[in-house]
Protein backbone atom coordinates (compact mmCIF):
# COMPACT_ATOMS: atom_id res chain seq x y z
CA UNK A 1 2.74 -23.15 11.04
CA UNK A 2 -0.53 -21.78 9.41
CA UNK A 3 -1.21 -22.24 6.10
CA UNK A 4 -0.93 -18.84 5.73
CA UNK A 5 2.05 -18.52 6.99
CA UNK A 6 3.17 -21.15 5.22
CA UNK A 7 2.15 -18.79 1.85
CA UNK A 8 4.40 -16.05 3.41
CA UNK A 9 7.68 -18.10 3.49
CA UNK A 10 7.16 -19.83 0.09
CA UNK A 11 6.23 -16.00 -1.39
CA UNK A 12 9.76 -14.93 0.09
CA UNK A 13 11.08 -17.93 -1.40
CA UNK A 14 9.58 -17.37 -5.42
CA UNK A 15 10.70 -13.48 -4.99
CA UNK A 16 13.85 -13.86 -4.26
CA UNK A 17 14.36 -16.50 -7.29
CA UNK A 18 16.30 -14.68 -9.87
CA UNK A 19 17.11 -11.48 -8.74
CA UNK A 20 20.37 -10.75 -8.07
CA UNK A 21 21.11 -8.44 -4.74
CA UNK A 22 24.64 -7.52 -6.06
CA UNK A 23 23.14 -3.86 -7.58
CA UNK A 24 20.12 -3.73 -4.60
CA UNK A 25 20.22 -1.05 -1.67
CA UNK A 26 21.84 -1.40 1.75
CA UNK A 27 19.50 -3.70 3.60
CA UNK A 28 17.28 -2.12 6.40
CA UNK A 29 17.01 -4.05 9.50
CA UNK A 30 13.43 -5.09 11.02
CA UNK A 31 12.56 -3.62 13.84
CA UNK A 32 9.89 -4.43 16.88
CA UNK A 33 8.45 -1.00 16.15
CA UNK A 34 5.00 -2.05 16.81
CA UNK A 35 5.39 -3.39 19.77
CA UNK A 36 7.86 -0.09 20.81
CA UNK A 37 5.05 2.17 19.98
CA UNK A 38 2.54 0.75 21.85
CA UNK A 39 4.66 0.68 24.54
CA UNK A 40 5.38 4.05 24.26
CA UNK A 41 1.41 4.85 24.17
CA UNK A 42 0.45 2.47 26.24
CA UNK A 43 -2.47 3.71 28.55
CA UNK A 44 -1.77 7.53 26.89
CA UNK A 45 -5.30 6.67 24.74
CA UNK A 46 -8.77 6.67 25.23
CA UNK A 47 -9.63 4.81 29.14
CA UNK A 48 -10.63 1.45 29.48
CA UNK A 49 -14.06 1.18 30.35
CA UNK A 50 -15.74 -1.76 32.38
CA UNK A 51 -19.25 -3.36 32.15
CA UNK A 52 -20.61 -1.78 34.92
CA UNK A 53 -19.60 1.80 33.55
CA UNK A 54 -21.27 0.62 30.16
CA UNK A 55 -24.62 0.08 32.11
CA UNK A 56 -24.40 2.60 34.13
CA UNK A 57 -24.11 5.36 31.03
CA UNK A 58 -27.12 3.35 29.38
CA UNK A 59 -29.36 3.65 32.36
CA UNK A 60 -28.31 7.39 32.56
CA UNK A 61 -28.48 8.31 29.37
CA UNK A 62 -32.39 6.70 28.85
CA UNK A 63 -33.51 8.47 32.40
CA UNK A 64 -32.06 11.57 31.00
CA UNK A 65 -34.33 11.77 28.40
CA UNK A 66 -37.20 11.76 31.21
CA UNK A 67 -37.36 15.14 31.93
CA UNK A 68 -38.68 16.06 35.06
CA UNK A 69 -36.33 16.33 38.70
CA UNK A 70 -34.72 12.22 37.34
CA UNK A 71 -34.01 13.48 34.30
CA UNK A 72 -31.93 16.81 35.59
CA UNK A 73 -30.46 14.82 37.81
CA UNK A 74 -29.38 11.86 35.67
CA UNK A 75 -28.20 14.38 32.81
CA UNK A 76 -26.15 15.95 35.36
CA UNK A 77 -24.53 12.33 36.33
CA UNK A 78 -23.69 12.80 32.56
CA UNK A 79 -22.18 15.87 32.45
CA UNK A 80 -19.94 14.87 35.47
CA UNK A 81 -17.59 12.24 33.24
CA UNK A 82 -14.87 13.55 31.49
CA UNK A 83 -15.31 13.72 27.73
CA UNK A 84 -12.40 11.51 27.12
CA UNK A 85 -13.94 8.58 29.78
CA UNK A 86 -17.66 9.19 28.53
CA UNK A 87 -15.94 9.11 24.41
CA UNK A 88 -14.34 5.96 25.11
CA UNK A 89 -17.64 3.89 27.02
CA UNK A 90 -20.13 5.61 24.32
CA UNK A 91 -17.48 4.22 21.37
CA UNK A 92 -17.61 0.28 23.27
CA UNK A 93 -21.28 0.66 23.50
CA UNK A 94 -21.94 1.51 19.41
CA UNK A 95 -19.29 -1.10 18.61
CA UNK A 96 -21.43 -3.70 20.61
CA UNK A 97 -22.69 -5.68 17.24
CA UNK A 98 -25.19 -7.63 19.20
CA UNK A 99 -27.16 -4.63 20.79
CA UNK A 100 -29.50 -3.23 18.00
CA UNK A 101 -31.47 -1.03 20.58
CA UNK A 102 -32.94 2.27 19.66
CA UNK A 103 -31.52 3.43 22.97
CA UNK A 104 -28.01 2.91 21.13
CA UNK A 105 -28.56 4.39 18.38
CA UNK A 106 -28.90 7.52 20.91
CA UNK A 107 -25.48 7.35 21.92
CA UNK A 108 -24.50 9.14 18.74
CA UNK A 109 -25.40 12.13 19.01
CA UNK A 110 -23.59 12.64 22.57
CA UNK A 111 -20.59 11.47 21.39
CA UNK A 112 -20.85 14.58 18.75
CA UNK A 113 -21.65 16.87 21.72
CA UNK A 114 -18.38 15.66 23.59
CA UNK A 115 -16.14 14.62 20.88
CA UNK A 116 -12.26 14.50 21.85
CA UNK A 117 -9.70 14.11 18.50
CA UNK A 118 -8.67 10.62 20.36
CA UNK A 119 -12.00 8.77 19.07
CA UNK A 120 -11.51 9.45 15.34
CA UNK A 121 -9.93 5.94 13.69
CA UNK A 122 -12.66 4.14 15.84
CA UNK A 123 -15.13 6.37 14.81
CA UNK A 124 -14.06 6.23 11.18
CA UNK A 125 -14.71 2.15 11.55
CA UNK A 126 -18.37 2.71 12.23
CA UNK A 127 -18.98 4.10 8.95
CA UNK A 128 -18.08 0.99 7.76
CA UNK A 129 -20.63 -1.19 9.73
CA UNK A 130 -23.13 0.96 11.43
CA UNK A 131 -26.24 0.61 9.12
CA UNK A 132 -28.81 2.87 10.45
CA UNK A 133 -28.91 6.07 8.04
CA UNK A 134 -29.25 8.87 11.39
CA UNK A 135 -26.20 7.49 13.16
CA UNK A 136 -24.39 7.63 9.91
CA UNK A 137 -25.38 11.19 9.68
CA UNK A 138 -24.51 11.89 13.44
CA UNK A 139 -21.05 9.69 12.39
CA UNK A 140 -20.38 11.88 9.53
CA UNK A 141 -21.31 15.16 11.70
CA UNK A 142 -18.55 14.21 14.15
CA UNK A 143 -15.86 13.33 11.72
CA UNK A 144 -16.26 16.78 10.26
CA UNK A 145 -16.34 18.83 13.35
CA UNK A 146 -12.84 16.55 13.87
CA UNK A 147 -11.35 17.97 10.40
CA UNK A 148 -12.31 14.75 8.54
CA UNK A 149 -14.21 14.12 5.14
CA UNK A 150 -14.90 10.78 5.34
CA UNK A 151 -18.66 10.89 5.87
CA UNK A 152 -19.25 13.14 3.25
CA UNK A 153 -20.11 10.44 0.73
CA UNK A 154 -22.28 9.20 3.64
CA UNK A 155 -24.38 12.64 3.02
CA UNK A 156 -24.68 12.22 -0.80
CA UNK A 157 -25.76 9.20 -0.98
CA UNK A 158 -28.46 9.41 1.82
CA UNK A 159 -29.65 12.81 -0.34
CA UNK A 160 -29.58 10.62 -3.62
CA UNK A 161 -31.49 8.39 -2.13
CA UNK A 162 -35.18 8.91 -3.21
CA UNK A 163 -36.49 5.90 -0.69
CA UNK A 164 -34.94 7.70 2.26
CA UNK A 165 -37.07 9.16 4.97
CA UNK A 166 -37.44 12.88 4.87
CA UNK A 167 -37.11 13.33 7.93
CA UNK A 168 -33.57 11.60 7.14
CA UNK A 169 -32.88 13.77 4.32
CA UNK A 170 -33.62 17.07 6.11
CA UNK A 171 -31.32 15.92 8.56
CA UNK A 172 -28.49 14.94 6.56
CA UNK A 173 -28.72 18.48 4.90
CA UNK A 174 -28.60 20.32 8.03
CA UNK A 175 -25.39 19.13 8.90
CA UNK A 176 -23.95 19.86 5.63
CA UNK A 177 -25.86 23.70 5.99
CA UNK A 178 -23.93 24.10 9.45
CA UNK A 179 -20.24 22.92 8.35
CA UNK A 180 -17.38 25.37 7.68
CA UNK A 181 -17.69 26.55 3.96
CA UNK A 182 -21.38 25.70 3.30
CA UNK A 183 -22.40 28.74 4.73
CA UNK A 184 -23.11 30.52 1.54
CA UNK A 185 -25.18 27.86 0.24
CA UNK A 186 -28.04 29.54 -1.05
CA UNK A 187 -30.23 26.83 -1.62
CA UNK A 188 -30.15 23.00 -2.36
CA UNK A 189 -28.01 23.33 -5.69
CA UNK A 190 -25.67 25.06 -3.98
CA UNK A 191 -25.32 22.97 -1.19
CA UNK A 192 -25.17 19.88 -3.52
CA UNK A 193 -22.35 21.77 -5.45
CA UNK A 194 -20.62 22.94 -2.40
CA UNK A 195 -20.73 19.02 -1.03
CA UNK A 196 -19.66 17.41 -4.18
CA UNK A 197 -16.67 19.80 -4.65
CA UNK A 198 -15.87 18.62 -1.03
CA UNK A 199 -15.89 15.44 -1.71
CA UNK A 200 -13.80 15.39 -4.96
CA UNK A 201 -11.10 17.50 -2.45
CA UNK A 202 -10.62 15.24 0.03
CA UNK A 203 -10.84 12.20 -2.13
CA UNK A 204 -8.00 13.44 -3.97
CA UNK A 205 -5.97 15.32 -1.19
CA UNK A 206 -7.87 13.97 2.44
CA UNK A 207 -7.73 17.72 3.35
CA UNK A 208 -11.29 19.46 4.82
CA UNK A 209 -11.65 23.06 6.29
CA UNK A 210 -8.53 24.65 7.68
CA UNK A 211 -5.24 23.09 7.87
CA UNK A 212 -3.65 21.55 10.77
CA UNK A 213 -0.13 22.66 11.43
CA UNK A 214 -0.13 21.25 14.84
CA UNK A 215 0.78 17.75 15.39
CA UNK A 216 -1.53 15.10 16.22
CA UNK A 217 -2.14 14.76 20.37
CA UNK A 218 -0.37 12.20 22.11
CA UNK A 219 -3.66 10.30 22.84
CA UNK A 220 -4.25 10.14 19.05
CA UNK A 221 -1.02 8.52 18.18
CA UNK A 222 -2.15 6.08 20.67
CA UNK A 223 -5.37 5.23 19.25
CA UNK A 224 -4.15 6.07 15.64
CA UNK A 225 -1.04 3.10 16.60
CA UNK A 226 -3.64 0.88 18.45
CA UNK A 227 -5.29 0.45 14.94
CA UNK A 228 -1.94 -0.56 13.50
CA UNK A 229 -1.97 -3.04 15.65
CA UNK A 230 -4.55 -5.30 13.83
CA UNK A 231 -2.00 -5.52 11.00
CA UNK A 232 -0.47 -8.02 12.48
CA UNK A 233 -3.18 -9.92 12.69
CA UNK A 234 -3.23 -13.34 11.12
CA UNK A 235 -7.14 -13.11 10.26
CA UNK A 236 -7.85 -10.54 7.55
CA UNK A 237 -10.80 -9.00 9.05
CA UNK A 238 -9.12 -7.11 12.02
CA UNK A 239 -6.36 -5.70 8.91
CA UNK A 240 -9.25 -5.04 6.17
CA UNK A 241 -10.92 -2.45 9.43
CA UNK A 242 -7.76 -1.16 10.21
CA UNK A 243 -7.03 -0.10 6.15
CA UNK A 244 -10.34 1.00 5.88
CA UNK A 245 -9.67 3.32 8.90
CA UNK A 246 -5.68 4.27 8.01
CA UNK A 247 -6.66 4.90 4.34
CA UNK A 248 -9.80 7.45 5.92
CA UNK A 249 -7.55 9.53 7.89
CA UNK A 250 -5.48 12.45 6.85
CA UNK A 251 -2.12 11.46 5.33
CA UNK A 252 -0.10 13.72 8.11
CA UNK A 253 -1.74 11.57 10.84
CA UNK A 254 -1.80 8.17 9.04
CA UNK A 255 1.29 7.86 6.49
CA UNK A 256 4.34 8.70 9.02
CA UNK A 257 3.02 5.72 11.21
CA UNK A 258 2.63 3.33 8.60
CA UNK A 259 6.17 4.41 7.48
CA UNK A 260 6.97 3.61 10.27
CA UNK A 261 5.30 0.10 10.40
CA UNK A 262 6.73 -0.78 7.09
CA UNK A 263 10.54 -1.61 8.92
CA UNK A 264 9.08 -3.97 11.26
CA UNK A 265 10.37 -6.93 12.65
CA UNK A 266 6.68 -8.87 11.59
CA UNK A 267 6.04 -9.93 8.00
CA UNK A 268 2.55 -9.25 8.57
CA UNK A 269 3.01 -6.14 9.56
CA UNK A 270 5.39 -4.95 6.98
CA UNK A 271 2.98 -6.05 3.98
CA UNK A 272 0.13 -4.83 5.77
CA UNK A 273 1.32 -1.40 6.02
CA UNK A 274 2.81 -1.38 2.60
CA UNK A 275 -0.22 -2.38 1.29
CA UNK A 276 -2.53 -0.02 2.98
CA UNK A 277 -0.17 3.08 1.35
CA UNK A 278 -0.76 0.95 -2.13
CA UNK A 279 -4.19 1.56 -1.42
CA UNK A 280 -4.24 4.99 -0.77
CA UNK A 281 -3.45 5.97 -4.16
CA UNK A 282 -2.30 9.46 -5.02
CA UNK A 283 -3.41 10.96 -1.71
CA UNK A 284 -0.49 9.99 -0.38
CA UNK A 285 1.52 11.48 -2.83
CA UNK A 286 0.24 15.17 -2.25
CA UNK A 287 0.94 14.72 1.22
CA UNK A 288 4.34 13.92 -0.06
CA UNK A 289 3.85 17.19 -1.33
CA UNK A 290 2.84 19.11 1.12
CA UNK A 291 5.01 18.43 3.76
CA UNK A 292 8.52 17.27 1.69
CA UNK A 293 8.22 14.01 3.47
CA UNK A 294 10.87 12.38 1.14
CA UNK A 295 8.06 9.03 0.57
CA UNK A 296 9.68 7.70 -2.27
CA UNK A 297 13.76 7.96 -0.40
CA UNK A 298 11.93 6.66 2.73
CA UNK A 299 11.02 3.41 1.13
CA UNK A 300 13.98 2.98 -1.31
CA UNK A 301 15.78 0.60 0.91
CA UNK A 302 12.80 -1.32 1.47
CA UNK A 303 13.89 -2.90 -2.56
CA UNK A 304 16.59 -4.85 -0.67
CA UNK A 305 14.68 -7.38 0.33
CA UNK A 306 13.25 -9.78 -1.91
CA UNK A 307 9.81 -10.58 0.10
CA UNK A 308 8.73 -7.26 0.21
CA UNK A 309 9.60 -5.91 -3.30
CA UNK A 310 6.50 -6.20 -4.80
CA UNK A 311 4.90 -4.97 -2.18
CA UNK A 312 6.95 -1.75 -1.82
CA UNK A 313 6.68 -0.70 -5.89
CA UNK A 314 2.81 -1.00 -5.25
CA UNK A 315 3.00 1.68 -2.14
CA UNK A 316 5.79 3.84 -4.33
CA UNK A 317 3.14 3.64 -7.00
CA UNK A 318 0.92 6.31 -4.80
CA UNK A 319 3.59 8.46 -5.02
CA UNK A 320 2.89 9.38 -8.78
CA UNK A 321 6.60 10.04 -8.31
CA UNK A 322 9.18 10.60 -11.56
CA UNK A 323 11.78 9.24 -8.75
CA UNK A 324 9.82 5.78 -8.15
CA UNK A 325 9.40 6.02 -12.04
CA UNK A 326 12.98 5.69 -12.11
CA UNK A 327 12.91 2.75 -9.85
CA UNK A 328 10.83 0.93 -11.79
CA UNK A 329 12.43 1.08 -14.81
CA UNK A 330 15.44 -0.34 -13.17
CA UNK A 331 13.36 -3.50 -11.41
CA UNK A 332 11.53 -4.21 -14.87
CA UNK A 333 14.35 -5.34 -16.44
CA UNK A 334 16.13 -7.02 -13.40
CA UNK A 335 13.25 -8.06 -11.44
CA UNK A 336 11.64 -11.12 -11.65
CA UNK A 337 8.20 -12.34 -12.16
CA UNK A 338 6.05 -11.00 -9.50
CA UNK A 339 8.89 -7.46 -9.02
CA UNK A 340 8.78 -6.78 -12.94
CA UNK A 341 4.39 -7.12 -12.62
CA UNK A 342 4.79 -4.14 -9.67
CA UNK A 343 7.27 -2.49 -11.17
CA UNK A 344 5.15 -2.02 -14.49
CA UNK A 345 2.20 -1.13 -12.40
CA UNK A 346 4.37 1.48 -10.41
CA UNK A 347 5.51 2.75 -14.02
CA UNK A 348 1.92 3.13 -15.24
CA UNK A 349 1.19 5.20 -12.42
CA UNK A 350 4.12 7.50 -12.23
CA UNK A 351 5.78 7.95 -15.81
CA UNK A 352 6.49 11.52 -16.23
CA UNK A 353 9.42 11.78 -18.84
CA UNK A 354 10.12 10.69 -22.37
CA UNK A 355 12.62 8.34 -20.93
CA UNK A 356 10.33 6.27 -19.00
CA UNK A 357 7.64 6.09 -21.97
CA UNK A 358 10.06 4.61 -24.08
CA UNK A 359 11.20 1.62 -21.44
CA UNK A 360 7.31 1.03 -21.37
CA UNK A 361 7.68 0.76 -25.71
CA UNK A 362 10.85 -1.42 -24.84
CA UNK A 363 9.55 -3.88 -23.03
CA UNK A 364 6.15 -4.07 -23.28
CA UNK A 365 6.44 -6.96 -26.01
CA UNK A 366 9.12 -8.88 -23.22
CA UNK A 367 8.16 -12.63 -23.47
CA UNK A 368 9.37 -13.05 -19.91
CA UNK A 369 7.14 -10.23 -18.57
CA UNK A 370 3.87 -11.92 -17.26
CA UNK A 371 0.37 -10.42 -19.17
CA UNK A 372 -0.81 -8.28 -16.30
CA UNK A 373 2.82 -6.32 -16.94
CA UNK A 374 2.68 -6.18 -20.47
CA UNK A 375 -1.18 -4.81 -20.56
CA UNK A 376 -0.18 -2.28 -17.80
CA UNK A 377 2.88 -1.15 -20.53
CA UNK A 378 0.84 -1.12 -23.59
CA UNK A 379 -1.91 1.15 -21.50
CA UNK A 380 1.28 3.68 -20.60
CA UNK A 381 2.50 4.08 -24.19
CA UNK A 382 -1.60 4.06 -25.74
CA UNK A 383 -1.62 7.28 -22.87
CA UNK A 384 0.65 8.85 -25.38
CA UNK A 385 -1.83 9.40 -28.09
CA UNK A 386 0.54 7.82 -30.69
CA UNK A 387 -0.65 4.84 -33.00
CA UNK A 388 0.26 1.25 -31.08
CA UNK A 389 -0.40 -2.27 -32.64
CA UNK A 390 -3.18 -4.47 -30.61
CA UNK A 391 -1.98 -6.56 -27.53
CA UNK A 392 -2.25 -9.79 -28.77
CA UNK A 393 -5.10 -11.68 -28.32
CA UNK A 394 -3.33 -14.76 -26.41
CA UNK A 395 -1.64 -12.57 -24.01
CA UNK A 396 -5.06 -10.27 -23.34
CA UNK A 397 -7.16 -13.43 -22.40
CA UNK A 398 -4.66 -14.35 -19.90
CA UNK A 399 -5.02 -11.23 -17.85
CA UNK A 400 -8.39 -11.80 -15.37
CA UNK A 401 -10.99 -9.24 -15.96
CA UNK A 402 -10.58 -7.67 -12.40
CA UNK A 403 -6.79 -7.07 -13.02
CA UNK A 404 -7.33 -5.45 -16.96
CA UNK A 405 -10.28 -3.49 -15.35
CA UNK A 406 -7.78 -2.05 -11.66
CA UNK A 407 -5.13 -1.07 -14.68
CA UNK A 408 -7.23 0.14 -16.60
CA UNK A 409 -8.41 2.46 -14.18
CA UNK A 410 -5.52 3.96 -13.14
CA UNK A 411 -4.40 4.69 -16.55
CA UNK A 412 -7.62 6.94 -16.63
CA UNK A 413 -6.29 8.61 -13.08
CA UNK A 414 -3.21 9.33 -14.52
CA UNK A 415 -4.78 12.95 -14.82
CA UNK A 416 -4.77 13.04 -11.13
CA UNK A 417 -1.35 12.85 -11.17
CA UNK A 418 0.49 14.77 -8.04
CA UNK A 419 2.54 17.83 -10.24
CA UNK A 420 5.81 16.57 -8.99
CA UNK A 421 7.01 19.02 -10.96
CA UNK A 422 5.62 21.94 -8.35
CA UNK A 423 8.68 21.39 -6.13
């Protein structure tokens, strides 16, 4: 047994110490739905591609830019792949870390020209590791033509960026001058206004451009499950790419799988997936919104088991929710150490009535509650304006720095709070 697994069982051991399953939910069964899905998509996503295609693109894509009767003729080679075959080699070619090749840095801007909806969580991962600042702008100028805002940021801060090349710059705001809804941009301050209004929008609702009533394409689902697959991974850096990608993505192509993912039969798997909606934040509850999903009623039953408890109040917590409110006001005060913690996080996030202020008065001076709790409760009830005495000194200092800064921050996002109360 690994040493992290190891961790896992003792975890399930300390949560389920004290808390009594006599009041809990019905208990969910696990699952293999990983392994179900991917059968179910299995060879419905992007191709497989083999070495010698990989070469064979290279070579054609550098005599292409020949000109002359090799060039026609190797462009034409080109055009002759199918835009799903060519996505998928031009995607293993940019994810090959060891070549740093100008010639790959070309690949970019084909895979714009032939972009199918299928290559968008891989695509989304090379934002997090391609450095050079022109494929980040041809990365960011696919993603939008695919409905996504991810690269936006990508934009700003290569136009913030006095160093950059102006060539770089120029380019960067052409693609911004030729998306949907920057077409009235009159000049640079109003593209910069237009692009940092986009960027507050889909960082607080992952919408861009027109929405998408249609559901996702069956090859999609396959990539978009394929990259669920490295939750189960053992090694964190396969299941830090894959929540970089999930939390990227629109909510109505990302949340229902990870739903999903959060019954199954893997332990990995379920706190992986949990985790990735905690990290989502509010997002996910205005797609709750938006499409009546029932998030909080979906994970409910999740609470009757012990190992994952803590886990599931910090992915209700996105909800902003006055029903996971509720919840956890009923775990702080039967919960134990590490449920009551998430449970007073989830309440700082989601309090919406008198009734769950005053729990956070209650039992924000609880002895048993551990510090991170009782700072999270004493920054609900300070949200209320009124006059509250000082958390103590002693119990301040033994709350880490990170921890007092992550709570205090989302008592400041409480603004952003999804209006529940627009149903």
């Amino acid at each position: 047994m690994t040493l992290r697994a190891t961790f896992i069982c003792l975890l399930a051991l300390s949560c389920t110490k004290g808390e009594g399953s006599s009041s809990a939910p019905e208990k969910t069964a696990w699952t293999p739905v990983l392994q179900a899905r991917l059968e179910q998509f299995q060879g419905q996503g992007l191709p497989p591609v083999d070495e010698g295609e990989l070469q064979n693109v290279r070579e054609l894509l550098e005599s292409s830019r020949l000109g002359g009767r090799l060039g026609k003729m190797a462009q034409r080679s080109l055009d002759d792949f199918s835009n799903e075959k060519l996505c998928s080699i031009l995607l293993d070619w940019v994810e090959d870390r060891f070549d740093n090749s100008p010639l790959r840095l070309r690949a970019y801007p084909l895979l714009r020209e032939r972009a199918v909806p299928e290559i968008l969580p891989r695509l989304l991962l090379r934002l997090k590791y391609e450095k050079d600042l022109s494929a980040n702008i041809a990365i960011a100028a696919t993603l939008l033509q695919l409905g996504n805002g991810a690269g936006l940021q990508a934009l700003q801060n290569i136009l913030l960026d006095s160093t950059s090349d102006e060539r770089v710059r120029t380019q960067a705001l052409l693609v911004l001058n030729a998306t949907p809804g920057f077409e009235s941009a009159k000049d640079f301050e109003d593209s910069w206004q237009l692009l940092s209004a986009a960027i507050m929008n889909w960082s607080r609702f992952r919408t861009f451009g027109k929405p998408t009533v249609s559901p996702p394409s069956v090859a999609l689902q396959a990539e978009t499950w394929n990259m669920i697959a490295r939750l189960q991974s053992q090694p964190l850096r396969p299941v830090d790419d894959a929540r970089f990608v999930l939390s990227r993505m629109r909510g109505e192509l990302s949340i229902p799988p990870l739903l999903e993912a959060t019954r199954d039969s893997s332990i990995y798997v379920r706190e992986h997936a949990l985790q990735t909606l905690a990290w989502m934040g509010y997002t996910v509850g205005e797609w709750d919104l938006r499409t009546n999903a029932g998030f909080v009623q979906k994970l409910t039953p999740l609470l009757a088991h012990a190992v994952v408890r803590p886990r599931v109040f910090e992915a209700l917590a996105s909800s902003g929710s006055p029903e996971a409110a509720n919840l956890a006001v009923e775990w702080l005060q039967k919960g134990n150490y590490q449920t009551a913690t998430a449970a007073a996080d989830c309440l700082l996030r989601c309090a919406h009535s008198l009734e769950h202020f005053q729990a956070a008065r209650d039992n924000r001076s609880q002895e048993h509650l551990s510090p991170e709790a009782r700072w999270s409760l004493y920054l609900l009830v300070m949200s209320t304006t009124e006059k509250v005495a000082p958390l103590p000194s002693l119990i301040l200092e033994q709350v880490p720095e990170g921890e007092r800064t992550r709570r205090s921050r989302w008592s400041a996002l409480r603004a952003q709070m999804p209006m529940h109360s627009r149903r």
